[in-house]
Protein backbone atom coordinates (compact mmCIF):
# COMPACT_ATOMS: atom_id res chain seq x y z
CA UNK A 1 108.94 20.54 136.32
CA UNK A 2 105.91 22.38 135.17
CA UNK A 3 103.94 21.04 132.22
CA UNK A 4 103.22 23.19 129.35
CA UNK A 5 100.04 23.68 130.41
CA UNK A 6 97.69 24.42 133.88
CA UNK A 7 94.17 24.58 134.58
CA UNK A 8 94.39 27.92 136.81
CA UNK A 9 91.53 28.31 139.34
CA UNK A 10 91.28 31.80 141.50
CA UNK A 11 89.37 32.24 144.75
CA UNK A 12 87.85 35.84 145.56
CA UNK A 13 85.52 36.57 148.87
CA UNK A 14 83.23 39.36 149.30
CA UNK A 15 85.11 42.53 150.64
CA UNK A 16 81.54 44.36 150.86
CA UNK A 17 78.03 44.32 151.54
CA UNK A 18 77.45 45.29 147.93
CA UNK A 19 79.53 42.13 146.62
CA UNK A 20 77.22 40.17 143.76
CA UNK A 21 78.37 36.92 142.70
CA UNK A 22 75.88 36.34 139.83
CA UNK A 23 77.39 39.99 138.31
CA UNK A 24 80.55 38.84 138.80
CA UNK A 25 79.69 35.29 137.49
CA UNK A 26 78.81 36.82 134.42
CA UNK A 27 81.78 39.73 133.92
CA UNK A 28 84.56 36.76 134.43
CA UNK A 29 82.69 34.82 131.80
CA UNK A 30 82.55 37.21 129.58
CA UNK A 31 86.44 37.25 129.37
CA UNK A 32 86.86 33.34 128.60
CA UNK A 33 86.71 32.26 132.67
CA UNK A 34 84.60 29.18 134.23
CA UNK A 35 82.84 29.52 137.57
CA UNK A 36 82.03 28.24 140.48
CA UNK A 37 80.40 28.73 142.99
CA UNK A 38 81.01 26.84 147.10
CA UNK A 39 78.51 25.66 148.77
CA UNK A 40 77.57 26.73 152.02
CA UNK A 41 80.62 29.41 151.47
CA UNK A 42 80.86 32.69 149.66
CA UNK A 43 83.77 31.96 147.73
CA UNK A 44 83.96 32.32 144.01
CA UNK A 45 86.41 30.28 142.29
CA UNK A 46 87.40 31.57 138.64
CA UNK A 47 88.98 28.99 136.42
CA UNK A 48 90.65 29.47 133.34
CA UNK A 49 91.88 26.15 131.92
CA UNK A 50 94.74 25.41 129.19
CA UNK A 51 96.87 28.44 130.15
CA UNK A 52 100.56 28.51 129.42
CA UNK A 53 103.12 27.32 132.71
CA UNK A 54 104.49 30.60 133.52
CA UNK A 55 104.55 33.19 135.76
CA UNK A 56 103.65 35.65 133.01
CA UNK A 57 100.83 34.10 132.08
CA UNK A 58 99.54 33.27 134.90
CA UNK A 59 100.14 36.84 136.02
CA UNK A 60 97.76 38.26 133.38
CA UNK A 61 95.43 35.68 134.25
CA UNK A 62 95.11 36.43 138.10
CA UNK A 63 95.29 40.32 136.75
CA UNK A 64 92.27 40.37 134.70
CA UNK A 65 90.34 38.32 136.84
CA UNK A 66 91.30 40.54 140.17
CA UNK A 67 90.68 43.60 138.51
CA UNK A 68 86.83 42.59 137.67
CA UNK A 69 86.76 41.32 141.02
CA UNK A 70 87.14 43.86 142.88
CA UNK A 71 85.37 45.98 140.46
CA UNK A 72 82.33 43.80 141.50
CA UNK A 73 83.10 43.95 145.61
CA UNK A 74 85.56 40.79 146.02
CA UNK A 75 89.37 40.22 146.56
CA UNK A 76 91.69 37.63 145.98
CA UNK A 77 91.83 34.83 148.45
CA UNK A 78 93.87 32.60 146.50
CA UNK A 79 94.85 30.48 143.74
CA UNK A 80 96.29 27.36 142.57
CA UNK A 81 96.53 25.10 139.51
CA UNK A 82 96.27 21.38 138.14
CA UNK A 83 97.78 19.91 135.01
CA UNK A 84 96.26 21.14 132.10
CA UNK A 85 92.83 19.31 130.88
């Protein structure tokens, strides 16, 4: 069983030489998203926290967030999701 609630976190990777992370840092925060940056990687990890258990919702989620992605040069490389906080 789900809980009610997840802490969602979405991986993108560059898919170009024109990729920015700090412009995308900035777009995904704009629309209510924490983020992360790896070290010594160039993954960018997008988290939204407290959003509802379901596939819907974490649909639009992964949606919004992919669609400024690769607006800013990155794809999806994955995602996953705790408990919510």
């Amino acid at each position: 069983d789900l809980p009610s609630e997840i802490d969602l976190d979405i991986q993108f990777i560059p898919s170009s030489s024109k990729s920015n992370g700090a412009v995308l840092k900035i777009a995904l925060e704009e629309i209510g998203f924490e983020v992360v940056f790896y070290q010594d990687d160039p993954t960018v990890e997008a988290k939204m926290l407290c959003v509802e258990a379901s596939a819907e919702a974490i649909w639009a989620q992964e949606e919004r967030a992919s669609q400024i992605a690769l607006s800013h040069g990155f794809k999806p490389d994955g995602w996953g999701f705790m408990s919510g906080s």
